[in-house]
Protein backbone atom coordinates (compact mmCIF):
# COMPACT_ATOMS: atom_id res chain seq x y z
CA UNK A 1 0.00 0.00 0.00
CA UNK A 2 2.78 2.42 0.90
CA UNK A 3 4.56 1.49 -2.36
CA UNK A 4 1.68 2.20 -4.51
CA UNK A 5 0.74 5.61 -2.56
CA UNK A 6 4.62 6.38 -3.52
CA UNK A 7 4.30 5.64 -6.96
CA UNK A 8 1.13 7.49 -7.19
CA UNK A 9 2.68 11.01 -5.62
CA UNK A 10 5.53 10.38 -7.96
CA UNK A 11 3.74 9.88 -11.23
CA UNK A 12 1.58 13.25 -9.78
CA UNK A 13 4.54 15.15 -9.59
CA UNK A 14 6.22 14.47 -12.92
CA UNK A 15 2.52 14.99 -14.35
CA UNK A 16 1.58 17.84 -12.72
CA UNK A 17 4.81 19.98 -11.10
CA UNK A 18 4.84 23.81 -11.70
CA UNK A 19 6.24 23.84 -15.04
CA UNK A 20 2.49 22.89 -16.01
CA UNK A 21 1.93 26.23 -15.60
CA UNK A 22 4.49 27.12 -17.09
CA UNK A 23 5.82 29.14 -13.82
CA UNK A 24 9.06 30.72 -13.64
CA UNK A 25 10.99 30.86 -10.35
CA UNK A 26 14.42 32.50 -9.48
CA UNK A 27 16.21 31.63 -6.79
CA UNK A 28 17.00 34.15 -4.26
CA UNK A 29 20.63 34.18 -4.77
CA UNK A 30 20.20 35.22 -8.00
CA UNK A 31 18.43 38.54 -7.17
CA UNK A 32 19.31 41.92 -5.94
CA UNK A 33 16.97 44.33 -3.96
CA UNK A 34 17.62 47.85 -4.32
CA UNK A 35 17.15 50.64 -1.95
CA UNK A 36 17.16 53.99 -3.47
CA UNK A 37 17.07 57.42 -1.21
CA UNK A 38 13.44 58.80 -1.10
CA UNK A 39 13.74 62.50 -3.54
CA UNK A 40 10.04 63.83 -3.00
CA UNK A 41 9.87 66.97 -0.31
CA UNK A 42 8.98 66.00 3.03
CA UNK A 43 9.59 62.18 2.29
CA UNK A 44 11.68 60.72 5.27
CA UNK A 45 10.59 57.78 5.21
CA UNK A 46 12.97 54.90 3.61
CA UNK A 47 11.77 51.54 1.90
CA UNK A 48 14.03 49.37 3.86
CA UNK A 49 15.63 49.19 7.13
CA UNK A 50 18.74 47.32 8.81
CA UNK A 51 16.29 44.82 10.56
CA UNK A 52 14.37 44.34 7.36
CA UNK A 53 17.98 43.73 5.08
CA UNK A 54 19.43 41.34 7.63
CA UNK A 55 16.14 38.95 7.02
CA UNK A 56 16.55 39.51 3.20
CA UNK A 57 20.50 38.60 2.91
CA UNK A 58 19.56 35.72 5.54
CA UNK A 59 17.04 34.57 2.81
CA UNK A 60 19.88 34.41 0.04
CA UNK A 61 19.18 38.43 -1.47
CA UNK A 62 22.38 40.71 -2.28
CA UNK A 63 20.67 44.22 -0.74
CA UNK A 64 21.77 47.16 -2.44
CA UNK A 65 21.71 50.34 -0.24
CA UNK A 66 22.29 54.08 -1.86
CA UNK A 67 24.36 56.12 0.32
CA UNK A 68 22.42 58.37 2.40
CA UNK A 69 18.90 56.16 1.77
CA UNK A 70 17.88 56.21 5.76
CA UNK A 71 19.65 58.95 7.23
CA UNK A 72 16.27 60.26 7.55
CA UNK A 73 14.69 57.59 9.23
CA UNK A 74 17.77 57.76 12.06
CA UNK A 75 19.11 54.90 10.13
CA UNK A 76 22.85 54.78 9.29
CA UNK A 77 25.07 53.66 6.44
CA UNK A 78 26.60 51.83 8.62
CA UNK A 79 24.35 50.00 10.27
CA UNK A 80 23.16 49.18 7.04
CA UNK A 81 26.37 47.30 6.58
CA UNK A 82 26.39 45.87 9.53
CA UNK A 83 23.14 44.28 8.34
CA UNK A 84 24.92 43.09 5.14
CA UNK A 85 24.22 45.54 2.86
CA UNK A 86 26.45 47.20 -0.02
CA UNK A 87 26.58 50.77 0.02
CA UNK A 88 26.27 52.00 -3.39
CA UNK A 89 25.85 55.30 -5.55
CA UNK A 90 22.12 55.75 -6.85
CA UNK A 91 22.48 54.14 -10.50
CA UNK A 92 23.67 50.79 -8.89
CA UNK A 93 20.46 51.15 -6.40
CA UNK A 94 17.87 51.68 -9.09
CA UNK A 95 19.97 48.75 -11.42
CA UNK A 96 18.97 45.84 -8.87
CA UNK A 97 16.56 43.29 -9.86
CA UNK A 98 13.64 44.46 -7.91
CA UNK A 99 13.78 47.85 -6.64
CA UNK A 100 11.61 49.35 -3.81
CA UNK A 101 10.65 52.33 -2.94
CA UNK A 102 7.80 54.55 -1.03
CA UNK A 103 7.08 57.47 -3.11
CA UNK A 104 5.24 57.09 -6.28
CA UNK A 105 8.78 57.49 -8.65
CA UNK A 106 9.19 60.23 -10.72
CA UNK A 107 10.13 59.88 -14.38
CA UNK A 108 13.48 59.98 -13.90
CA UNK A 109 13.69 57.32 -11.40
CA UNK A 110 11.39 55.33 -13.28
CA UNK A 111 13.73 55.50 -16.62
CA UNK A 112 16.77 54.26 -13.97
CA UNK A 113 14.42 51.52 -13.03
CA UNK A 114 14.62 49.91 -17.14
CA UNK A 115 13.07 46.80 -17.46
CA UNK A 116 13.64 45.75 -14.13
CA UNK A 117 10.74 45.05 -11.29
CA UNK A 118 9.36 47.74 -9.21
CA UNK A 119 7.75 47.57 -6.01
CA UNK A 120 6.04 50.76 -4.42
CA UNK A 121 3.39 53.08 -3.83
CA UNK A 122 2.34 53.64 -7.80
CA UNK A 123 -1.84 54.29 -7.17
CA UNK A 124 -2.12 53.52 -11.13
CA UNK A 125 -5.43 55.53 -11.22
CA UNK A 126 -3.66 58.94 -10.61
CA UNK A 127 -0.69 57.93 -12.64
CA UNK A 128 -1.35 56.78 -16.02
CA UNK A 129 1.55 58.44 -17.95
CA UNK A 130 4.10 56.82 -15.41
CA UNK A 131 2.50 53.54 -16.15
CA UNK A 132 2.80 54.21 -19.92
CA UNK A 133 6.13 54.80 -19.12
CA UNK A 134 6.90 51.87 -17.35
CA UNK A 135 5.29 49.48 -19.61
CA UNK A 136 7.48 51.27 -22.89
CA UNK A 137 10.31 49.72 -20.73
CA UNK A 138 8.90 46.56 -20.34
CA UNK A 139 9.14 46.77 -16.50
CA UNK A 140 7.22 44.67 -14.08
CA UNK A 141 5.79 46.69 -11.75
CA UNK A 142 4.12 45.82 -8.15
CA UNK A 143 1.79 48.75 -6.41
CA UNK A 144 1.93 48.46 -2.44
CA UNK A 145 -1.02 50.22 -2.51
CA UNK A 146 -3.64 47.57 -4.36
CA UNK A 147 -3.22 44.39 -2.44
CA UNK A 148 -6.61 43.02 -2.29
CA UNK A 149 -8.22 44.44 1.22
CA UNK A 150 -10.52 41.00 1.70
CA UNK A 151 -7.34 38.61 1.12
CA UNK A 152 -6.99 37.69 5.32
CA UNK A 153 -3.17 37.24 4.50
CA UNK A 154 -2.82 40.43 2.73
CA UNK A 155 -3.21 42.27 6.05
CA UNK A 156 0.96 41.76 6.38
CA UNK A 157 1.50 43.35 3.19
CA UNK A 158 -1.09 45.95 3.80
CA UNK A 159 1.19 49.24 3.31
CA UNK A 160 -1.73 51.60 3.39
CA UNK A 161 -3.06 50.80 6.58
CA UNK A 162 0.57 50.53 8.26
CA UNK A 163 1.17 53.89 7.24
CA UNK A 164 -2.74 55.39 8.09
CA UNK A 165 -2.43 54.39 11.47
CA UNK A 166 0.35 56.32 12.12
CA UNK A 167 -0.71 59.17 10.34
CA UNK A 168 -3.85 58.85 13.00
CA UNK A 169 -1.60 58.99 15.78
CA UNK A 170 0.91 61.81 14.99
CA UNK A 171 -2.08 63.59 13.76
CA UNK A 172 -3.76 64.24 17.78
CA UNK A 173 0.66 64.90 18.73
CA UNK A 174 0.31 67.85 16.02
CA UNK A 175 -2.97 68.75 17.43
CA UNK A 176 -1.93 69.03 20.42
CA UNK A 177 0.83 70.90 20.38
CA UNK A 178 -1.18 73.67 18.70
CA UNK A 179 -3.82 73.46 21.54
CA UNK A 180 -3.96 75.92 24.30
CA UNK A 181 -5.17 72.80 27.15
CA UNK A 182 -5.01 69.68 28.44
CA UNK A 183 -6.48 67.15 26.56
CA UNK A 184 -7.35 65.31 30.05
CA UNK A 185 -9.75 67.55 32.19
CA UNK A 186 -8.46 67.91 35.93
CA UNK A 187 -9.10 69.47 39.19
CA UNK A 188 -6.43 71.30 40.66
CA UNK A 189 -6.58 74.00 44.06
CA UNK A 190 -5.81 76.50 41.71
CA UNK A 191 -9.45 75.86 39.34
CA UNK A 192 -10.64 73.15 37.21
CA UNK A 193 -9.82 72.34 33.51
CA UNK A 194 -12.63 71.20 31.68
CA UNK A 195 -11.36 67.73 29.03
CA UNK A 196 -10.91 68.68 25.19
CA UNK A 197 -13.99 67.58 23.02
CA UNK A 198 -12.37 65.83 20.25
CA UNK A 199 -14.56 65.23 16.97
CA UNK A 200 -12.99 62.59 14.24
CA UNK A 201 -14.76 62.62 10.70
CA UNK A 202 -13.44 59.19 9.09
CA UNK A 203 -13.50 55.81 11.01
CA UNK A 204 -11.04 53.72 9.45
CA UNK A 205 -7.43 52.92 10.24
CA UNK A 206 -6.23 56.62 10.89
CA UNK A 207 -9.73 57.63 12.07
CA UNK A 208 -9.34 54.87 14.79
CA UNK A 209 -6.14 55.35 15.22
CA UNK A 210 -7.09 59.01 16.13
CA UNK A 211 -9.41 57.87 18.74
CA UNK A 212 -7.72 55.69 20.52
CA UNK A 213 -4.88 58.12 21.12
CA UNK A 214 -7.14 61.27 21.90
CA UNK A 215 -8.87 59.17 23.93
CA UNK A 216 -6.00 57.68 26.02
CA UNK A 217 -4.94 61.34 26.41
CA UNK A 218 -7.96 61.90 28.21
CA UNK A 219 -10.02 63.75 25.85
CA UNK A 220 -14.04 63.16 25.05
CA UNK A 221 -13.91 61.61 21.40
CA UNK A 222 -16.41 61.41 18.66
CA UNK A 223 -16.40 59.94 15.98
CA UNK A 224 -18.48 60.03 12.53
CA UNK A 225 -18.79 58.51 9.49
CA UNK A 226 -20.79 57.07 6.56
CA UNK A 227 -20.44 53.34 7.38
CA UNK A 228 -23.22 51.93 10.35
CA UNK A 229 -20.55 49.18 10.84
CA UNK A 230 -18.08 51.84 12.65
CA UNK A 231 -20.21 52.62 15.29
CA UNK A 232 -19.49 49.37 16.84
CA UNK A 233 -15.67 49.97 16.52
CA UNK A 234 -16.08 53.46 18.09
CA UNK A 235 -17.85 52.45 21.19
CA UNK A 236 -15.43 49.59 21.44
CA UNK A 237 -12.88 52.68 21.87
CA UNK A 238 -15.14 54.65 24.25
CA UNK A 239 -16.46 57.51 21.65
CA UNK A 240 -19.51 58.15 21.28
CA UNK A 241 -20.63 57.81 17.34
CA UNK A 242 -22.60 60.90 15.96
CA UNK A 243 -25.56 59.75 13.31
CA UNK A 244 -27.10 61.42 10.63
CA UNK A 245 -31.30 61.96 10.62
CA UNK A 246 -31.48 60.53 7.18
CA UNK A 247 -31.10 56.79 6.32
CA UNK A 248 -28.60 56.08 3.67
CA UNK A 249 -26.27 53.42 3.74
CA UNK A 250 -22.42 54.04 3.33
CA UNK A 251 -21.00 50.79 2.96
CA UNK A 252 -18.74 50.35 -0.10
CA UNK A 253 -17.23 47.32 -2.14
CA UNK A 254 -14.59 45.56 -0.71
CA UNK A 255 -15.13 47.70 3.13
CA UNK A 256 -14.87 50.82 1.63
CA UNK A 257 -16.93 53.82 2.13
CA UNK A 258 -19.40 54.56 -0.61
CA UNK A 259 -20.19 58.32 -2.18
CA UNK A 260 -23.46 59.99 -0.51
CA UNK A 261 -26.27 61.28 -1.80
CA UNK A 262 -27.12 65.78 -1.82
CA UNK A 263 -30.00 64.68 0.32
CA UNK A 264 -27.62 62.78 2.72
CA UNK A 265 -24.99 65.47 2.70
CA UNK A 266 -27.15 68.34 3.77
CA UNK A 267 -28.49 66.46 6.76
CA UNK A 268 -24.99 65.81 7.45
CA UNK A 269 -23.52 69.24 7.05
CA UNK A 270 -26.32 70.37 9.95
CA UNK A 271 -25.18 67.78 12.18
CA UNK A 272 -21.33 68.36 11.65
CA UNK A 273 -22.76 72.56 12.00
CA UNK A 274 -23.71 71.79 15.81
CA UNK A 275 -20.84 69.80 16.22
CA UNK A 276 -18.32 72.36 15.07
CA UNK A 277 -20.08 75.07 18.10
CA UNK A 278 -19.62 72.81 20.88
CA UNK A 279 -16.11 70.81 20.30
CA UNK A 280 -12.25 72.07 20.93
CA UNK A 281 -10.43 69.72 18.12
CA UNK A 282 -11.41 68.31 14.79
CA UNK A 283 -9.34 65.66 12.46
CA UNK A 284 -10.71 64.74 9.33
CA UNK A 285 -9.64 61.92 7.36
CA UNK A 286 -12.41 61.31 4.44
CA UNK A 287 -10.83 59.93 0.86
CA UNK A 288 -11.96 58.71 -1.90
CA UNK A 289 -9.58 56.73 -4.31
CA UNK A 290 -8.48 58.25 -7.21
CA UNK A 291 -10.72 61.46 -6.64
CA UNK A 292 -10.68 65.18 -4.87
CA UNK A 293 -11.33 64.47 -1.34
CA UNK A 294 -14.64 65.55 -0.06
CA UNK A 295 -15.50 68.60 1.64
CA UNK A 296 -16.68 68.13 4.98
CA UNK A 297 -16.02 71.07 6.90
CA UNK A 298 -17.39 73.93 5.02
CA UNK A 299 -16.43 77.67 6.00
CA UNK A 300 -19.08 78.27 7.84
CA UNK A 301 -18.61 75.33 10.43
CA UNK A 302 -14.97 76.66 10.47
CA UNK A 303 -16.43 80.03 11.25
CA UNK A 304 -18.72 78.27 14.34
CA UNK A 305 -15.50 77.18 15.81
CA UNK A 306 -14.49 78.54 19.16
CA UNK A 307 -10.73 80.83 18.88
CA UNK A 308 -8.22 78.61 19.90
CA UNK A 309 -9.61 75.65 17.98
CA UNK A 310 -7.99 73.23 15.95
CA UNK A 311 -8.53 71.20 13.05
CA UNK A 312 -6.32 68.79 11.59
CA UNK A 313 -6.43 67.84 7.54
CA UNK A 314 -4.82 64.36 6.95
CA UNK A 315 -6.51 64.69 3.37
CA UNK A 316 -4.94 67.93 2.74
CA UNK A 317 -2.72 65.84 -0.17
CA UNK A 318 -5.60 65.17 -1.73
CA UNK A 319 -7.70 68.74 -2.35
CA UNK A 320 -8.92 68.59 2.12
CA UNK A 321 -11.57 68.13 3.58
CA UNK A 322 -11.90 71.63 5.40
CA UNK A 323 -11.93 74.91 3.69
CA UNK A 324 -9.24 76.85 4.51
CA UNK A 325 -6.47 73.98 4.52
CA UNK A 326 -3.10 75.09 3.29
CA UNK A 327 -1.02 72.16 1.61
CA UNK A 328 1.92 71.82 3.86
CA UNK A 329 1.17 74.69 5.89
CA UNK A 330 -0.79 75.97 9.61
CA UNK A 331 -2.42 78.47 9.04
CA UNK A 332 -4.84 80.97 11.55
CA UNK A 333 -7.96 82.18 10.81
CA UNK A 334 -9.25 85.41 12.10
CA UNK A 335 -11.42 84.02 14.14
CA UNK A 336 -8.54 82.18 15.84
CA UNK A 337 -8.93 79.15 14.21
CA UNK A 338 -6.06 76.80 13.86
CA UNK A 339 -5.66 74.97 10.05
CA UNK A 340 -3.33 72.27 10.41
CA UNK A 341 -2.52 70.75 6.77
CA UNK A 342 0.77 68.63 6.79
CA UNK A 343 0.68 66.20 4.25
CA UNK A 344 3.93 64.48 6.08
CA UNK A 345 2.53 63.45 8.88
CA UNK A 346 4.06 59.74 8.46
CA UNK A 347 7.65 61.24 8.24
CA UNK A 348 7.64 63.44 11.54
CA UNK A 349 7.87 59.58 13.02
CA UNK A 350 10.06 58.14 10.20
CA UNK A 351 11.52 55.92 11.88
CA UNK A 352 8.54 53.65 12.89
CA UNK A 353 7.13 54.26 9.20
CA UNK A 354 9.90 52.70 7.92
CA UNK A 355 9.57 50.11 10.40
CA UNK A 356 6.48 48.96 9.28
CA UNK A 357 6.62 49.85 6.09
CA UNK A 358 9.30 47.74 5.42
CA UNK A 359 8.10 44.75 6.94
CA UNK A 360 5.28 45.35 4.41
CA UNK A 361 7.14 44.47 1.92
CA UNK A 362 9.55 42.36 3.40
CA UNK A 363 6.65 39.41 4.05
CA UNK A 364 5.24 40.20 0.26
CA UNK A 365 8.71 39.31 -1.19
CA UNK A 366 9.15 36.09 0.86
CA UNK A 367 5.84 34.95 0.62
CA UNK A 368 5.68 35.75 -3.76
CA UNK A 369 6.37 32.11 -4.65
CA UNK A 370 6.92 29.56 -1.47
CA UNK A 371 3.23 30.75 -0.47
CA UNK A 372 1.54 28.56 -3.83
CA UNK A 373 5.10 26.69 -4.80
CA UNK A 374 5.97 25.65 -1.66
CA UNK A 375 9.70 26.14 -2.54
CA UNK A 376 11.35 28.36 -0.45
CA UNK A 377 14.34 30.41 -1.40
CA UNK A 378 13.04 31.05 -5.02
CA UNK A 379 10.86 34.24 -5.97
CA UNK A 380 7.47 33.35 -8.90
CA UNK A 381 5.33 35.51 -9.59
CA UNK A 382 2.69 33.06 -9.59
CA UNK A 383 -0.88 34.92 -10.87
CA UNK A 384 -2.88 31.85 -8.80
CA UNK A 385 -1.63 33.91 -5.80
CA UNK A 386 -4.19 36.55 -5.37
CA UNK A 387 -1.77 38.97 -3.01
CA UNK A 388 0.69 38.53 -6.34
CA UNK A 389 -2.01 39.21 -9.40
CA UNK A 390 -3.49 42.12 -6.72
CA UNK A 391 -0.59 44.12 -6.42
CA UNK A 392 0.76 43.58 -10.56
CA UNK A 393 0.14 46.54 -12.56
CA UNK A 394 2.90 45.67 -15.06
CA UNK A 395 3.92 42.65 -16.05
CA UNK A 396 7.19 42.72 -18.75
CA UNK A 397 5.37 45.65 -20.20
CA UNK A 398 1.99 44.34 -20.36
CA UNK A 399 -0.93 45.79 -18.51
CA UNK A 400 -2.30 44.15 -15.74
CA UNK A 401 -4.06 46.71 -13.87
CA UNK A 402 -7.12 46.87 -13.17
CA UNK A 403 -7.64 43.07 -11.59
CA UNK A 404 -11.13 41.31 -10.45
CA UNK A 405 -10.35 38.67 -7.76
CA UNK A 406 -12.13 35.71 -8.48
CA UNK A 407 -14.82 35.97 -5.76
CA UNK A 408 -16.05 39.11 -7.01
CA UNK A 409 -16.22 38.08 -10.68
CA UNK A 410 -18.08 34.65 -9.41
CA UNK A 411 -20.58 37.20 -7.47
CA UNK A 412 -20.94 39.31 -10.32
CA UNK A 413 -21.79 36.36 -12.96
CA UNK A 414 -23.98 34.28 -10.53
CA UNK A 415 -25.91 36.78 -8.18
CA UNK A 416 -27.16 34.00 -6.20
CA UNK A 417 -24.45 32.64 -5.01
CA UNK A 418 -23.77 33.62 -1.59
CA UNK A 419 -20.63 35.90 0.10
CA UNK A 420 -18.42 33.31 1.41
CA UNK A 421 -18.18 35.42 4.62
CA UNK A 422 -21.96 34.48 5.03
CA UNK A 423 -21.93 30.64 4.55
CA UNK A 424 -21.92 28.73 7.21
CA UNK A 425 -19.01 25.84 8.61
CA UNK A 426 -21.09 22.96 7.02
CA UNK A 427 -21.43 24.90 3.44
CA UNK A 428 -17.44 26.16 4.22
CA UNK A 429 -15.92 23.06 4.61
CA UNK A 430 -18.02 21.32 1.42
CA UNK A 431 -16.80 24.39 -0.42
CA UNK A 432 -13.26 24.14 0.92
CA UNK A 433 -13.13 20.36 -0.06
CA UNK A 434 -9.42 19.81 -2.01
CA UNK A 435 -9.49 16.28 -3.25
CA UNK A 436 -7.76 14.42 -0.36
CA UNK A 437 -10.99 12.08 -0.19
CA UNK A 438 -12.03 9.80 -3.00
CA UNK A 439 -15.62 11.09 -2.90
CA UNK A 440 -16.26 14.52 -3.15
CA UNK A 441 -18.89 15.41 0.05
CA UNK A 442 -21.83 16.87 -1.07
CA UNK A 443 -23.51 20.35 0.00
CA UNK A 444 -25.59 20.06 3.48
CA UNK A 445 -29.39 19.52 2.61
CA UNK A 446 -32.21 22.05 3.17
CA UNK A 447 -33.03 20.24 6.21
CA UNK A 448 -29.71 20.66 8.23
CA UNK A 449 -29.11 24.06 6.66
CA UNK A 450 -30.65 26.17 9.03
CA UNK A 451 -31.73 29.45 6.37
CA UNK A 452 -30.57 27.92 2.99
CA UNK A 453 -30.65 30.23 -0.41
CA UNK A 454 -33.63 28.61 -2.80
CA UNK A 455 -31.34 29.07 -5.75
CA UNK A 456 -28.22 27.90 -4.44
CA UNK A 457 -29.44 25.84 -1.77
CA UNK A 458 -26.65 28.09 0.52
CA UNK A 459 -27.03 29.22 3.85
CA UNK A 460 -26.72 33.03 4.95
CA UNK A 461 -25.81 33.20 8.01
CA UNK A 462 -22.82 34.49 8.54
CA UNK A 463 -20.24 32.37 9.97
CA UNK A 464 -17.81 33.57 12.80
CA UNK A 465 -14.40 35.25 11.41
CA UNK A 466 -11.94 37.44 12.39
CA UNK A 467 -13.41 41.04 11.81
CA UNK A 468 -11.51 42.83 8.67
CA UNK A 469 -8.97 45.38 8.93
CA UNK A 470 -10.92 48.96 9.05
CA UNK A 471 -9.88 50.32 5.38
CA UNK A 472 -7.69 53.56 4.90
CA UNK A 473 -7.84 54.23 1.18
CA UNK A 474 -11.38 55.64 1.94
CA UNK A 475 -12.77 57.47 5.18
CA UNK A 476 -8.63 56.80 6.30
């Protein structure tokens, strides 16, 4: 029996190995990563980091450093060294195999990168003549930005939500170092301080981020948006969650906040009104991929602002969300207003960004090829890997962006069939089946299926899982 099981994996294996798909793999050792200094304004930040090189040259990758690259970041040439890193000039950084980066790169650094692979923030939506660029070289490109938000393992490799969360955080530090209070109310001999009403217009990963850290500085926090499912994330926090008097969902594909109707935005706009006359510090964070970000905070709820207020624009990159917002800038209003518009709030704590940032990619380049091969040491770019085909806008030239996982193209062509995040662990584990068993176990009946679909004869209730991560591209 053993015998014939062993003949039977071999004969699988020379029948069906990875050259069926006609998959190429290179191993490790025959790859160089490149680390190029950051040359946009404001950018500290650095793709890699000494912790992050000493796991890539452990893995078998030569790690090309420019000089200079994370002097920003408080990290040294020589402690990339130490890591086991060359130092090199910036053509030799840009010539490695696969080159990383933060910064969308401009067209010079893109015509250093050649035909090489490129793995950054590219958000191909905004930036179709560098992608025309690109593909004239025939480079294969990788945006940090568009892994998949659904994919549970993507989480690791999500850049954007690394980076909003700080940008949450340093966002109530700038506020409050503008402020003329304590966040924290107290009760001294000498009078009492009243706590600092903090209101938070976004509730996703730098929204939340924002609350938690006003919040453990002792402030009162509120926090609004357009998606019902945030509420129970902001009482989880201890803020309270402000609703609108008009009923109109906000939920988005793929967890991300949806556009609102005039009707919704007006009932909005007198809500946020009230809001602006009674609190001490607002932080807005509303985007919306590939667009102007929204107005929230017209002129007049800037104008119902007590002096000494402050309001912090994380989507001042973007167009803002407050009228008034200076790119780059803090301005005062007449009034007494404070405008707070950096658009670098992740590099005023560089070095973390980097941290994580890095580690971002760090876990997408080990796991592009041993997650679906299952041969470590060797990098594929295997398209049956959805965090791989997600994040390709460029493959050798050819255009690969934009990319419908499979799930949502099933859902689109059969509307019946049912969100796998709503079947239930009898329909899951028919669904998951993979072949092990001779006979292939058939879906539960109507009978044992508590609230089956009629078409599909799939349940709908929604089976226990580990809540997504709140999304940043949108409502950040």
């Amino acid at each position: 029996m053993i015998a014939a099981r062993t003949a039977l994996r071999g004969r699988f294996i020379r029948v069906c190995p990875r050259g069926v798909r006609q998959l190429q793999s290179t191993p490790y050792s025959e790859l160089s990563i490149g680390v190029p200094k950051e040359s946009v304004a404001l950018e500290r930040r650095v793709s890699q980091t000494p912790e992050t090189v000493t796991k890539l040259v452990k893995a078998g990758f030569a790690v090309k450093v420019e000089k200079g690259a994370g002097v920003g970041a408080s990290f040294s040439d020589a402690a990339y060294e130490k890591a086991g890193a060359s130092i090199v000039d910036r053509d030799t950084a840009f010539g490695a195999s696969l080159v990383t980066k933060v910064q969308v790169p401009s067209p010079e650094e893109a015509k250093l990168v050649g035909d090489r692979m490129l793995l950054s923030f590219l958000f191909p939506a905004q930036n179709g003549p560098l992608l025309e660029q690109l593909a004239a070289q025939k480079a294969t490109a990788f945006a940090m930005d568009c892994i998949p938000r659904t994919l549970s393992r993507g989480q690791s490799f999500d850049a954007l939500s690394s980076q909003a969360n700080i940008a949450g955080y340093r966002a109530v530090i700038e506020a409050a170092g503008e402020f003329g209070r304590f966040f924290a109310g107290q009760m001294t001999a000498a009078g009492k301080v009243p706590p600092a009403k903090v209101l938070v217009l976004g509730g996703g990963v730098a929204g939340l981020a924002a609350v938690q850290t006003a919040k453990n500085m002792g402030a009162v926090v509120r926090l609004f948006d357009v998606r019902a499912a945030v509420e129970e994330q902001a009482k989880s926090l201890g803020a309270e969650f402000l609703k609108v008097d008009f009923e109109e969902s906000g939920e988005g594909g793929g967890g991300y906040a949806k556009e609102m109707s005039a009707e919704w935005h007006a009932a909005s706009n007198k809500m946020l009104s009230k809001q602006c006359e009674e609190v001490d510090i607002v932080i807005t964070t509303a985007l919306i991929p590939g667009k102007k970000a929204p107005t929230l905070i017209d002129a007049g709820m800037v104008a119902n602002l007590k002096p000494g207020s402050v309001v912090v624009d994380l989507a001042a990159a973007a167009g803002g969300n407050v009228v008034g917002t200076v790119k780059d800038q803090v301005t005062t209003t007449e009034a007494g207003v404070t405008l707070i518009g950096y658009t670098d709030m992740n590099s005023r704590l560089a070095s973390t960004s980097s941290s994580l940032y890095a580690n971002n990619q760090l876990k997408w380049i080990l796991s592009a090829g041993p997650t679906t091969t299952k041969v470590k040491g060797e990098l594929a770019l295997d398209h049956e890997d959805i965090a791989v085909r997600g994040m390709m806008v460029l493959e050798k030239g050819a255009m690969m962006w934009p990319w419908t996982p499979p799930a949502y193209a099933a859902q689109a062509s059969n509307p019946g069939l049912a969100d796998p995040g709503q079947v239930c662990h009898s329909h899951m584990r028919a669904l998951a089946w993979t072949g092990r068993r001779r006979r292939r176990p058939s879906l539960p009946s109507r009978r044992s299926c508590p609230s089956p679909t009629p078409t599909t004869r799939q349940c709908t209730r929604r089976a226990p899982r580990r809540p997504p991560t709140p999304p940043s591209a949108c409502w950040a």
